[in-house]
Every structure is written in C-alpha cells, then in structure tokens.
PDB file of N, CA and C in Angstrom:
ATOM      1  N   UNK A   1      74.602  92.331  43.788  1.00  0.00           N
ATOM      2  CA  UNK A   1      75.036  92.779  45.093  1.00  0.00           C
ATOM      3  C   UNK A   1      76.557  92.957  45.058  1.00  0.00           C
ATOM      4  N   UNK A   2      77.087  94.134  45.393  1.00  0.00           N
ATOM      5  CA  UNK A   2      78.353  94.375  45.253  1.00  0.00           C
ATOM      6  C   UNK A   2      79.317  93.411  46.405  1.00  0.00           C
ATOM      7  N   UNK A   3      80.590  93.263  46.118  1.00  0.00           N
ATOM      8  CA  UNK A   3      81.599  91.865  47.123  1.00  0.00           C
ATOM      9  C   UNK A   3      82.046  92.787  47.958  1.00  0.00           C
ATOM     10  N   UNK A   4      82.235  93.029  49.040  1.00  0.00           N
ATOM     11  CA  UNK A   4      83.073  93.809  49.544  1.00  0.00           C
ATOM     12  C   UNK A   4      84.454  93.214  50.396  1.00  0.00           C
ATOM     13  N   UNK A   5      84.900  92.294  49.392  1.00  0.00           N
ATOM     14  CA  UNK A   5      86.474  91.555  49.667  1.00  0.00           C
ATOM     15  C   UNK A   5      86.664  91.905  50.941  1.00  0.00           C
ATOM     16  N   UNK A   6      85.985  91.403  51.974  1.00  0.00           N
ATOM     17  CA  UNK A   6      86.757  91.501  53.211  1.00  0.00           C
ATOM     18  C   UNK A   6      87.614  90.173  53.714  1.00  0.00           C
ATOM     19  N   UNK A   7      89.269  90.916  54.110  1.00  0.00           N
ATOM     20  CA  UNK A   7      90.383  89.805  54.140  1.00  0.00           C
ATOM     21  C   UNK A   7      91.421  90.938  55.534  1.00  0.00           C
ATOM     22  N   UNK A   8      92.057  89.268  55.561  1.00  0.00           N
ATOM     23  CA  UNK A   8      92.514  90.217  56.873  1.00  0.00           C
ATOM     24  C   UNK A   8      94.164  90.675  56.311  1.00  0.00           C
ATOM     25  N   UNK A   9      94.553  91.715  57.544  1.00  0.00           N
ATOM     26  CA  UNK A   9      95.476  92.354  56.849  1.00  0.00           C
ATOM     27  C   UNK A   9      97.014  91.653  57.919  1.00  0.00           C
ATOM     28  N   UNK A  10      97.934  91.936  57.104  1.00  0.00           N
ATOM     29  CA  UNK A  10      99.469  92.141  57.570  1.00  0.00           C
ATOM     30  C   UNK A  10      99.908  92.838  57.785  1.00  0.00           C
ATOM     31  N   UNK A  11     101.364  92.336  58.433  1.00  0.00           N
ATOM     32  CA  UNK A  11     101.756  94.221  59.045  1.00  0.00           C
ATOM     33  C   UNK A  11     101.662  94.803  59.693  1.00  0.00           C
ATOM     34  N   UNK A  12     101.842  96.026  59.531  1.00  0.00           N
ATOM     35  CA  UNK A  12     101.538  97.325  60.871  1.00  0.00           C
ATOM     36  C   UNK A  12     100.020  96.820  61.311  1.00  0.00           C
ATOM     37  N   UNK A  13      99.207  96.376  60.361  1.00  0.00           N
ATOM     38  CA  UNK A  13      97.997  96.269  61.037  1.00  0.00           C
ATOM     39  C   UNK A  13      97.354  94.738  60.893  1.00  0.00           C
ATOM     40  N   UNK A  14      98.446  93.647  61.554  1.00  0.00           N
ATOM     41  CA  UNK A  14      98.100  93.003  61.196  1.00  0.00           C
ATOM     42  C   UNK A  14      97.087  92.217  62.752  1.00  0.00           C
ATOM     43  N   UNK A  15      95.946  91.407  62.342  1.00  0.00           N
ATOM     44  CA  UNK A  15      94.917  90.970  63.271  1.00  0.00           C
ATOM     45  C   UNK A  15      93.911  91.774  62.752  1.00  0.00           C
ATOM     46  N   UNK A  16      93.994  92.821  62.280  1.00  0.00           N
ATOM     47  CA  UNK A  16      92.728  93.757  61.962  1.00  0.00           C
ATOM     48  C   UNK A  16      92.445  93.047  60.300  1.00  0.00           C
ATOM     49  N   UNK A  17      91.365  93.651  59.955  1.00  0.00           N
ATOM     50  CA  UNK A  17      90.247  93.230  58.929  1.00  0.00           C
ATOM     51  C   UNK A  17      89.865  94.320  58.061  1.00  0.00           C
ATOM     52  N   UNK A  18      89.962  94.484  56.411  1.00  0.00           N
ATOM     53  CA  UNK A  18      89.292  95.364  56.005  1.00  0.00           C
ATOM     54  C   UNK A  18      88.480  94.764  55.040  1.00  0.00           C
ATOM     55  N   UNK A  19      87.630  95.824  54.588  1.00  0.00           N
ATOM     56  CA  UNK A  19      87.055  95.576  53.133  1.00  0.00           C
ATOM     57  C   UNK A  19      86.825  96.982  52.522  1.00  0.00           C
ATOM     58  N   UNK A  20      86.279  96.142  50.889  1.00  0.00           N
ATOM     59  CA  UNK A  20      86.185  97.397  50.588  1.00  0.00           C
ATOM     60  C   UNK A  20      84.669  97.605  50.531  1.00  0.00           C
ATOM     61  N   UNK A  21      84.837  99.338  50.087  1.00  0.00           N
ATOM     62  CA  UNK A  21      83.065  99.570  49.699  1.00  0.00           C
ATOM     63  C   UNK A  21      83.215 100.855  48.372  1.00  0.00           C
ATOM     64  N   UNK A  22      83.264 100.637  47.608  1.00  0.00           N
ATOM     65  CA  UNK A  22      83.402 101.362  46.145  1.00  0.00           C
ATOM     66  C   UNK A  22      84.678 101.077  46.163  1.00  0.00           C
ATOM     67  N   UNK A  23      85.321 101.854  44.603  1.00  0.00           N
ATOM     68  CA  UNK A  23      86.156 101.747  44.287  1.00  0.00           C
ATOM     69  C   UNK A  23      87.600 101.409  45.087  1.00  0.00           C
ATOM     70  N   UNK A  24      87.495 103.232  46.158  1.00  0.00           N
ATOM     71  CA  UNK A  24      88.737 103.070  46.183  1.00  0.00           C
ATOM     72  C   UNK A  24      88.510 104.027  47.637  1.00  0.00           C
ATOM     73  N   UNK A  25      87.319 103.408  48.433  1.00  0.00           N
ATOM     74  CA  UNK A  25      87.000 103.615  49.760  1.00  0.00           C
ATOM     75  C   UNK A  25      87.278 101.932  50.189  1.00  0.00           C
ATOM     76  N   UNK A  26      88.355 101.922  51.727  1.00  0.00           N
ATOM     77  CA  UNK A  26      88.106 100.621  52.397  1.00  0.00           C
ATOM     78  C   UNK A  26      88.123 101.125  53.821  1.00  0.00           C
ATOM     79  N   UNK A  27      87.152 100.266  55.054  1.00  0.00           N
ATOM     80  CA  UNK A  27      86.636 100.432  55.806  1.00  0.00           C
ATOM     81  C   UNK A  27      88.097  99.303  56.666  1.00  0.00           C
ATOM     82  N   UNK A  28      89.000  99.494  57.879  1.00  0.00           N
ATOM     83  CA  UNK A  28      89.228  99.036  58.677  1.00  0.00           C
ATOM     84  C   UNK A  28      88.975  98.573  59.549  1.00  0.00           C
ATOM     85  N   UNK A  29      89.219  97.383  60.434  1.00  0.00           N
ATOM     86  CA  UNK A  29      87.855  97.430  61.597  1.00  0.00           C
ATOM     87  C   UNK A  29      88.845  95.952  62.325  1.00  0.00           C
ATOM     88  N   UNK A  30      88.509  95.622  63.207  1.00  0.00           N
ATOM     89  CA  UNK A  30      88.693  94.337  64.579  1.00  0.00           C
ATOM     90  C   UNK A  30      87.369  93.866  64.802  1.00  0.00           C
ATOM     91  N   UNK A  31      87.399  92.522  65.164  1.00  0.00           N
ATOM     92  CA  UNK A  31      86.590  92.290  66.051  1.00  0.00           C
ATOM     93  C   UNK A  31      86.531  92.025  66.940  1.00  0.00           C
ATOM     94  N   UNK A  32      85.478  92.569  67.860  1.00  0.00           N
ATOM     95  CA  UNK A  32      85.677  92.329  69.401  1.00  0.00           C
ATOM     96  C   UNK A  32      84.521  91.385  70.205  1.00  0.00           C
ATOM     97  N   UNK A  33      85.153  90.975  71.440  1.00  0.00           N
ATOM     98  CA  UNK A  33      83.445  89.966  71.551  1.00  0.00           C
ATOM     99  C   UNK A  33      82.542  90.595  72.536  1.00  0.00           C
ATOM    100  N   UNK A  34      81.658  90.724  72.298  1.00  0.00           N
ATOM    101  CA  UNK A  34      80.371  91.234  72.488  1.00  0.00           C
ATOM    102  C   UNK A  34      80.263  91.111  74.353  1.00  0.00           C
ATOM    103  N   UNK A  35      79.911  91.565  74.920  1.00  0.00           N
ATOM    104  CA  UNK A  35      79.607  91.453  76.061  1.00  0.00           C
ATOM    105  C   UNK A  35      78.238  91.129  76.692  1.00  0.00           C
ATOM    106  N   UNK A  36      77.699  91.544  75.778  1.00  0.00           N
ATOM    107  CA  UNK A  36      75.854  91.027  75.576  1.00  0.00           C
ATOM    108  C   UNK A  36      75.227  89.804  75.002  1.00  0.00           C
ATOM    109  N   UNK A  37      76.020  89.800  73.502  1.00  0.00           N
ATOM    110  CA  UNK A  37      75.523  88.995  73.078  1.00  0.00           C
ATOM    111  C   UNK A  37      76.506  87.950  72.555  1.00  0.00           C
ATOM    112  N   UNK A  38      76.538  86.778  71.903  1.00  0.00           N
ATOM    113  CA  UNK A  38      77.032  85.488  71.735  1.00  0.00           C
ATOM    114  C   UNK A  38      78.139  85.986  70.681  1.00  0.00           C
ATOM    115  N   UNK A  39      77.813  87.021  69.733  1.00  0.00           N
ATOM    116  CA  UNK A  39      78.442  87.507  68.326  1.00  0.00           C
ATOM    117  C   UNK A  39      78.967  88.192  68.650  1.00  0.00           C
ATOM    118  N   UNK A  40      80.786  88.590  68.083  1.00  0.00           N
ATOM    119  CA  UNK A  40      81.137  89.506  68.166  1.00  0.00           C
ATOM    120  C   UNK A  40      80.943  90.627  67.174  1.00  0.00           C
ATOM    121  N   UNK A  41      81.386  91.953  67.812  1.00  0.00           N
ATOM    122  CA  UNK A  41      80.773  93.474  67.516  1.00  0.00           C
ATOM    123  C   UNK A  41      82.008  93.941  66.579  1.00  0.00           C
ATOM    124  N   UNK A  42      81.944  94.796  65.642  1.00  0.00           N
ATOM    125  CA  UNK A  42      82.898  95.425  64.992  1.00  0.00           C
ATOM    126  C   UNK A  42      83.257  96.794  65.164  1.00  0.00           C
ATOM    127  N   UNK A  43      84.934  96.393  65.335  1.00  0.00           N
ATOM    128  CA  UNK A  43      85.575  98.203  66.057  1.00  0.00           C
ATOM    129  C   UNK A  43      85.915  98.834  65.022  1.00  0.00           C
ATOM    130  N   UNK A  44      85.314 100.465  64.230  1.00  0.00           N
ATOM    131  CA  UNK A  44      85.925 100.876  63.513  1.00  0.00           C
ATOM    132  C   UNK A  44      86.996 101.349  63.581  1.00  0.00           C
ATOM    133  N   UNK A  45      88.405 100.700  62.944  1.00  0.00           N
ATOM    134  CA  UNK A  45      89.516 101.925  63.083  1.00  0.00           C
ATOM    135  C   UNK A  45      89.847 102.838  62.144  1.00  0.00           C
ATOM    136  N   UNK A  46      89.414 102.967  60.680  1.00  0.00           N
ATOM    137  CA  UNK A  46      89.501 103.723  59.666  1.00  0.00           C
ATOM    138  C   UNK A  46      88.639 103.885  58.674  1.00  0.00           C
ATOM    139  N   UNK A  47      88.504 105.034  57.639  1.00  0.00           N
ATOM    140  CA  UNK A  47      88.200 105.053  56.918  1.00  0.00           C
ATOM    141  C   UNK A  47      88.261 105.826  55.754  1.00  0.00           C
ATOM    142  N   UNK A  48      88.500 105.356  54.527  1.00  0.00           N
ATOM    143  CA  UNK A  48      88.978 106.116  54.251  1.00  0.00           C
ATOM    144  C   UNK A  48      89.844 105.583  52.633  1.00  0.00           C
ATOM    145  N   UNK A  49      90.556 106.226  51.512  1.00  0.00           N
ATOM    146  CA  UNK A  49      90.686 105.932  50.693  1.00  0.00           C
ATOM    147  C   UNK A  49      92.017 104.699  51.147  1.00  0.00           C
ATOM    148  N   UNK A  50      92.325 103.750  49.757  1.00  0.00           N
ATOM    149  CA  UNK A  50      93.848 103.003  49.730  1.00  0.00           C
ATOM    150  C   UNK A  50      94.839 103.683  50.680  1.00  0.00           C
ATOM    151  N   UNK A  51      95.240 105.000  50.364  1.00  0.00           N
ATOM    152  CA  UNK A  51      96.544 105.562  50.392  1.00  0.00           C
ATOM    153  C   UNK A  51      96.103 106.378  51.824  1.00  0.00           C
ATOM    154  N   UNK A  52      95.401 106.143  52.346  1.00  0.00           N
ATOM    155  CA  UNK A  52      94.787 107.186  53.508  1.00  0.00           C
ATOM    156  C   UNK A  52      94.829 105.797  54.449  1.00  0.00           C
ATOM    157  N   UNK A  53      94.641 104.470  54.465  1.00  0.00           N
ATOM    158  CA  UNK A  53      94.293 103.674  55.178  1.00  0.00           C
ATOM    159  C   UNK A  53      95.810 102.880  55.372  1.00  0.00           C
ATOM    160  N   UNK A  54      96.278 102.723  54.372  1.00  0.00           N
ATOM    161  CA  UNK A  54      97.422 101.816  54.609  1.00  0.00           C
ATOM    162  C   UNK A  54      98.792 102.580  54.481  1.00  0.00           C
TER     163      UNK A  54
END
C-alpha cells in the first residue's frame, strides 16, 4: 500500500496539510469540522505537481 506522507505545512500555507499521491503529484487540503457529523471533512485547496503547489 503506497504512504502518502501526509504532514502539515509552514509558511504561506501554514495550518493547511498535504500529502502526496505519486511521485511528484501532492494534494493540499484543511480540515474543517463537519456540521453533521462528529469527524471533520477535508477542504481541497490544490492540486497539483511540487512546483505548482508550493
């Protein structure tokens, strides 16, 4: 099963969360809390290669 190192970030974007998913695709995202349910929901904010995301 592939890792998809999700760690949170610094910086311009820091509070937000990425990981990756292949090489040299990483997915940005927050979490927010759910209004329905007990778990919070995940906000996409990017996607997209290294140099496209950060």
């Amino acid at each position: 099963m592939p890792r998809l190192e999700t760690h949170k970030l610094k910086g311009k974007l820091s509070g937000s969360w990425a990981c990756s998913a292949g090489y040299d695709l990483r997915i940005v995202f927050d979490f927010v809390e759910s209004e329905k349910q007990k778990e919070d929901d995940i906000f996409l904010l990017e996607i997209g290669t290294h140099e496209e995301v950060y």
